[in-house]
Protein backbone atom coordinates (compact mmCIF):
# COMPACT_ATOMS: atom_id res chain seq x y z
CA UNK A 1 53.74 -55.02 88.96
CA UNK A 2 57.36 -54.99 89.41
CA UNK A 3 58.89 -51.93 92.05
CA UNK A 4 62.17 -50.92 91.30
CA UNK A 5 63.90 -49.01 94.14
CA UNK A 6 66.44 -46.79 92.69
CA UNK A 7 70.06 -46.05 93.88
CA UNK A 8 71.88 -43.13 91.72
CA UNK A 9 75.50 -43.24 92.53
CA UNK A 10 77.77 -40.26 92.30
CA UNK A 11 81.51 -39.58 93.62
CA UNK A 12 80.80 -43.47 95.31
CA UNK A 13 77.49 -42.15 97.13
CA UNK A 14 74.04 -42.73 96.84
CA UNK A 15 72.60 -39.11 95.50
CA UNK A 16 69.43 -37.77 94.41
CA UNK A 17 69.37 -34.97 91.69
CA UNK A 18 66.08 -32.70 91.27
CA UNK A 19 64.99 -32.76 87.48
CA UNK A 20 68.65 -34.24 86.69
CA UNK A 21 70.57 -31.13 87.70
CA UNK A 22 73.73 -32.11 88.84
CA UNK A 23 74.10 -28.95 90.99
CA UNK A 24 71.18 -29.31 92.42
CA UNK A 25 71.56 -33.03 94.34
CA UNK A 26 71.40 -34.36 97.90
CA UNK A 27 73.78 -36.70 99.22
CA UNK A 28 73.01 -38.99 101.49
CA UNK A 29 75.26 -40.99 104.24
CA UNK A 30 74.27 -44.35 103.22
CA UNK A 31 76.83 -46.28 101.04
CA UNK A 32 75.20 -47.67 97.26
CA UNK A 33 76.15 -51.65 98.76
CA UNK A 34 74.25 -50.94 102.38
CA UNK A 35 71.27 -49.24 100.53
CA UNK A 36 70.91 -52.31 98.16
CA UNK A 37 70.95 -54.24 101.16
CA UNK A 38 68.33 -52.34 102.45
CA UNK A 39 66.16 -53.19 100.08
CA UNK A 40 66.51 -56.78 100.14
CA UNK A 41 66.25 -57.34 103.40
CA UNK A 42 62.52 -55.70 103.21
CA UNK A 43 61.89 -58.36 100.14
CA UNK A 44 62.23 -56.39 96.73
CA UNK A 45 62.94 -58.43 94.03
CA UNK A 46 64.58 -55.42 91.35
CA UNK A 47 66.62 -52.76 91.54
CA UNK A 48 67.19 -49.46 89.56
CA UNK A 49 70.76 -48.36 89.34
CA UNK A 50 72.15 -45.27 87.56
CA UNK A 51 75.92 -44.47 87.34
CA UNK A 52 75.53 -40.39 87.40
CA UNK A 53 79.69 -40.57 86.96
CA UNK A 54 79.10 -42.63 83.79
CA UNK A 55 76.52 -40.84 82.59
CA UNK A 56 78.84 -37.78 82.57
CA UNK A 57 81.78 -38.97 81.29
CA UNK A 58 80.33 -42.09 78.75
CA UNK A 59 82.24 -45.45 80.71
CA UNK A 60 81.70 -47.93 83.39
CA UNK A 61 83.24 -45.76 86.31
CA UNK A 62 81.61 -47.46 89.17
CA UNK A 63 81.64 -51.40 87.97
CA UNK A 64 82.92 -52.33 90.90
CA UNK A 65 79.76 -50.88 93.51
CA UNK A 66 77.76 -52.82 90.76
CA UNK A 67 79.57 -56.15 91.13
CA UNK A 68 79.44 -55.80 94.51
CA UNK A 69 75.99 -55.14 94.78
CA UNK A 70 75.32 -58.08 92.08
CA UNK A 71 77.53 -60.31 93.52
CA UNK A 72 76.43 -60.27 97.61
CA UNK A 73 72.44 -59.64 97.01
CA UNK A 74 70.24 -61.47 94.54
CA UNK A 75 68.65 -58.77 93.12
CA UNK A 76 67.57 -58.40 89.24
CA UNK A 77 69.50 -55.66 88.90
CA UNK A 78 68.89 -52.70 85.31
CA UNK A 79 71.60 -50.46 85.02
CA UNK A 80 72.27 -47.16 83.42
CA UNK A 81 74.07 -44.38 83.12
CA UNK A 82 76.68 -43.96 80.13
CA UNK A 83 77.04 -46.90 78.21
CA UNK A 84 77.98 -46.06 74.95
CA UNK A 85 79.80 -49.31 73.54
CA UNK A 86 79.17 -52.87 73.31
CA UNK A 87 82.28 -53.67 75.62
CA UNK A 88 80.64 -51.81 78.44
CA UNK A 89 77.30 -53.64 78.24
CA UNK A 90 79.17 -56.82 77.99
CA UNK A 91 81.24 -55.35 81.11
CA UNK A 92 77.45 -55.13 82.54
CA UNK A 93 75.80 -58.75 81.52
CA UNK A 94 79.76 -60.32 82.95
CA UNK A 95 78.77 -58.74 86.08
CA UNK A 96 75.50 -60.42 86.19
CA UNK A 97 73.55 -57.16 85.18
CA UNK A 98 69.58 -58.15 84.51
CA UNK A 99 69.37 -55.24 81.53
CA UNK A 100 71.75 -52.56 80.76
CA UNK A 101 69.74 -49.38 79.98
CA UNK A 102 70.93 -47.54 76.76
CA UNK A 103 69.81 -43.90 76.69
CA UNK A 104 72.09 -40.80 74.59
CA UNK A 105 73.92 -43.32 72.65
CA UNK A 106 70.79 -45.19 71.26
CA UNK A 107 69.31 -42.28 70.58
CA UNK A 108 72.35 -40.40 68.70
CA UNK A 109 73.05 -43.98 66.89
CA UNK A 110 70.36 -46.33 66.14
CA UNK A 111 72.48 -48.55 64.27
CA UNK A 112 74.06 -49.46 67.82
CA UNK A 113 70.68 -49.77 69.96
CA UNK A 114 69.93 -52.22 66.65
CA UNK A 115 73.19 -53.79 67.00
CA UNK A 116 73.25 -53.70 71.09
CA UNK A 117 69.80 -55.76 70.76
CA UNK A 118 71.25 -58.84 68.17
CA UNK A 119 74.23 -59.35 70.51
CA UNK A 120 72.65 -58.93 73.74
CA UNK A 121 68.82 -60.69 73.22
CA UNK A 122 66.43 -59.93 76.27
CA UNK A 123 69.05 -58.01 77.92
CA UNK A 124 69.10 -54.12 76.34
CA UNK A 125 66.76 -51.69 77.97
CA UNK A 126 65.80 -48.35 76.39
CA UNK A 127 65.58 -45.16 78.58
CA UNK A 128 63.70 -42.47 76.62
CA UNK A 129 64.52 -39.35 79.31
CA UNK A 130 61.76 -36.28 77.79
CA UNK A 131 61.54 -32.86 78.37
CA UNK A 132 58.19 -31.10 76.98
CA UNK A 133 58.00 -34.20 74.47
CA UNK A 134 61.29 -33.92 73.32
CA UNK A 135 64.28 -36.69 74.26
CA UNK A 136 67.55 -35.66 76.35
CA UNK A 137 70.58 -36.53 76.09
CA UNK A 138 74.39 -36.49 77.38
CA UNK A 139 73.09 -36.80 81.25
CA UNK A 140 70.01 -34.35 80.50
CA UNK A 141 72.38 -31.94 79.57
CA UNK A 142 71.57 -31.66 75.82
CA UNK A 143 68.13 -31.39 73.88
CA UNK A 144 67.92 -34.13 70.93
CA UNK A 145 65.17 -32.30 69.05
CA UNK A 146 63.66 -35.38 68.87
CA UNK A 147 60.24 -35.94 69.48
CA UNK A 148 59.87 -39.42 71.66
CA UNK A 149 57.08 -41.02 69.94
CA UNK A 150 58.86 -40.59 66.79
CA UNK A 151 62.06 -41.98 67.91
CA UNK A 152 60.05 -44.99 69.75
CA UNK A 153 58.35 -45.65 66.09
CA UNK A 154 61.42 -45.40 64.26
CA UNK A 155 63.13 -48.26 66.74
CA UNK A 156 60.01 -50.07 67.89
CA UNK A 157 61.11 -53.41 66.40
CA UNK A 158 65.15 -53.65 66.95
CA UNK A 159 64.30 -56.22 69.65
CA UNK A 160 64.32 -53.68 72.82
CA UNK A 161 63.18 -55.82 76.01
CA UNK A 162 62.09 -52.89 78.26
CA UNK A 163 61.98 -49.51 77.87
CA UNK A 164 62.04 -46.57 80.78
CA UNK A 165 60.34 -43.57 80.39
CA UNK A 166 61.34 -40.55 82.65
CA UNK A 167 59.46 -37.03 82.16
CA UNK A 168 62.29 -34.86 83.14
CA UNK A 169 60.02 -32.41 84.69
CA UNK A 170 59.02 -34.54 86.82
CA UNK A 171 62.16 -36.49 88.19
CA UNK A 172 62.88 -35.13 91.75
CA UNK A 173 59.69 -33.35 92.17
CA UNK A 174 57.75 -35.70 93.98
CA UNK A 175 54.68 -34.31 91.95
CA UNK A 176 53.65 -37.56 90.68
CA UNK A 177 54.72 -39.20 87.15
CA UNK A 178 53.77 -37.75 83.55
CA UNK A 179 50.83 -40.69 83.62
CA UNK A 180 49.57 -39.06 80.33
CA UNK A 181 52.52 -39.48 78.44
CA UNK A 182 53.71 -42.62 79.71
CA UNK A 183 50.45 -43.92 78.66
CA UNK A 184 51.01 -42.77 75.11
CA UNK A 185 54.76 -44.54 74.91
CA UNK A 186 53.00 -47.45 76.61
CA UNK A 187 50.42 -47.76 73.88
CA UNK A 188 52.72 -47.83 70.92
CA UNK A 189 55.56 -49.37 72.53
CA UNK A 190 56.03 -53.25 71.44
CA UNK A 191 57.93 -53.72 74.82
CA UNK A 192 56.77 -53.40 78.48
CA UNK A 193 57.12 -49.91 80.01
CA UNK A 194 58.60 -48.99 83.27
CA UNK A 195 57.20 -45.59 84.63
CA UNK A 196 60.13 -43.21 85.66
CA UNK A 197 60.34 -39.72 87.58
CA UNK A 198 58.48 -38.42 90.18
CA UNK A 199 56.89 -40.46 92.35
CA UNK A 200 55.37 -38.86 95.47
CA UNK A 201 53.17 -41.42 97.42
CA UNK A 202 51.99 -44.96 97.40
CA UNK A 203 48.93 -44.18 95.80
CA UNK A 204 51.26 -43.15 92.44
CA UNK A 205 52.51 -47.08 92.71
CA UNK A 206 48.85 -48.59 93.32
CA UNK A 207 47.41 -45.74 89.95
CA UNK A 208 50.38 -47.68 88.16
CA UNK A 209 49.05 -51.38 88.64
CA UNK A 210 46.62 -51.96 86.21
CA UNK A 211 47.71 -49.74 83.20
CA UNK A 212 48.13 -51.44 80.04
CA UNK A 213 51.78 -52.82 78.71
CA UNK A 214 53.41 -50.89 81.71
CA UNK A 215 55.69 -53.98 83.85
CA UNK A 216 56.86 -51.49 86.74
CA UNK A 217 57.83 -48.40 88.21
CA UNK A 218 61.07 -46.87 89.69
CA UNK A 219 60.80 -45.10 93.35
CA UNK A 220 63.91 -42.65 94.73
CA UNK A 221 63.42 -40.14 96.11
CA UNK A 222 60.23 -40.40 97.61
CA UNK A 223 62.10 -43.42 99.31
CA UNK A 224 64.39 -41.64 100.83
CA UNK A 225 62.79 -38.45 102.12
CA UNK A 226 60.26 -40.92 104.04
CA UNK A 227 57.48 -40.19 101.79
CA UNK A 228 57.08 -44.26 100.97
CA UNK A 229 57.78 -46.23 103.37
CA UNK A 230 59.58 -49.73 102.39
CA UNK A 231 57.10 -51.92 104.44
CA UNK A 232 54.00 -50.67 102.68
CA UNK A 233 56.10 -50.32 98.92
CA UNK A 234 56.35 -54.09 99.07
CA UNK A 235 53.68 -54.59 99.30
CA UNK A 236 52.85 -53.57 95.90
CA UNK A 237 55.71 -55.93 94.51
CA UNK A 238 54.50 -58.42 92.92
């Protein structure tokens, strides 16, 4: 079971957004670098990164906090938020980037998740971000009408390493992850599944352990409202 603490960045600080509402986010003192650093000295192994700038404006605004991070911690690092091209996730994988999550492009343009996967083998990560069943895009701004499971059949065998799923719902909440539907993406998926969005307490991480083609789960905001505490998360990292 792999734990993936999560870092958002935004305006070069780490944030946390409720249901992915930009206007409704806390800030919080701590710089991205000294948070990664954080996590490493307490033994994690992965790390969850989202660029909320990127994922806003589609490019690689805050490259440099990811080199950084890369570069002075060794941490597998996934990262997110944005990517739209095939320079940007080669911008990522230079920077020594673990997987680069593709999320609104992939899923307006599955010719370039397809072609993202052929160039960059074991490296492209899917994020399928769901409302009610249905896929967001553009930051969680816009509705797809796009029914996951349909999507996830339609690009099950382009060669995806790892695939995210977030209930949108849920992210922020603290009211424990969509376990239902993750299941169901998890059962059809022909990748491992990270669980995304709402994690409240340990006992969320220890439900997680034993379910069936799912290889982790991300933890924010719990994390930093002192809900989980970092000795005891760990512990579960394995």
């Amino acid at each position: 079971m792999k734990i993936f603490p999560a870092i958002d960045i935004k305006d070069k600080k780490c944030v946390r957004l409720v249901k992915g509402d930009f206007d409704n986010k806390t800030e919080y003192e701590i710089s991205p670098a000294e948070q990664a650093g954080i996590y490493k000295d307490h033994g994690f192994k992965n790390l969850h990164i989202v660029d909320l700038d990127g994922a806003l404006i589609g490019e690689t605004v805050n490259l440099d906090i990811i080199q950084d991070i890369v570069g002075k911690f060794d941490l597998k690092v996934e990262i997110g938020g944005g990517i739209r091209n095939l320079e940007s996730i080669q911008k990522y994988t230079d920077a020594g980037a673990e997987k680069v999550i593709l999320g609104s492009a992939a899923i307006k343009d599955q010719n370039f998740l397809k072609e993202a996967c052929k160039k960059f083998p074991h490296k492209i990560a899917l994020g399928l971000d769901a409302k009610d069943g249905l896929l967001s895009v553009s930051g969680w701004k816009e509705n797809s009408n796009q029914l996951t499971l349909d999507y996830l059949k339609e690009v099950n065998d382009y060669g995806v390493s790892r695939l995210i799923f977030t209930d949108i719902n849920r992210d922020g909440m603290k009211q424990s992850p969509n376990f239902e539907e993750t299941l169901k993406v998890a059962e059809i998926s022909n990748c491992p599944v990270i669980i995304s969005g709402g994690v409240s307490s340990i006992d969320d991480v220890k439900k997680s352990r034993n379910l069936k083609n799912v290889e982790g789960i991300i933890v924010g905001k719990a994390i930093y409202d002192g809900d989980i505490k970092l000795a005891e998360l760990v512990k579960e990292d394995a």
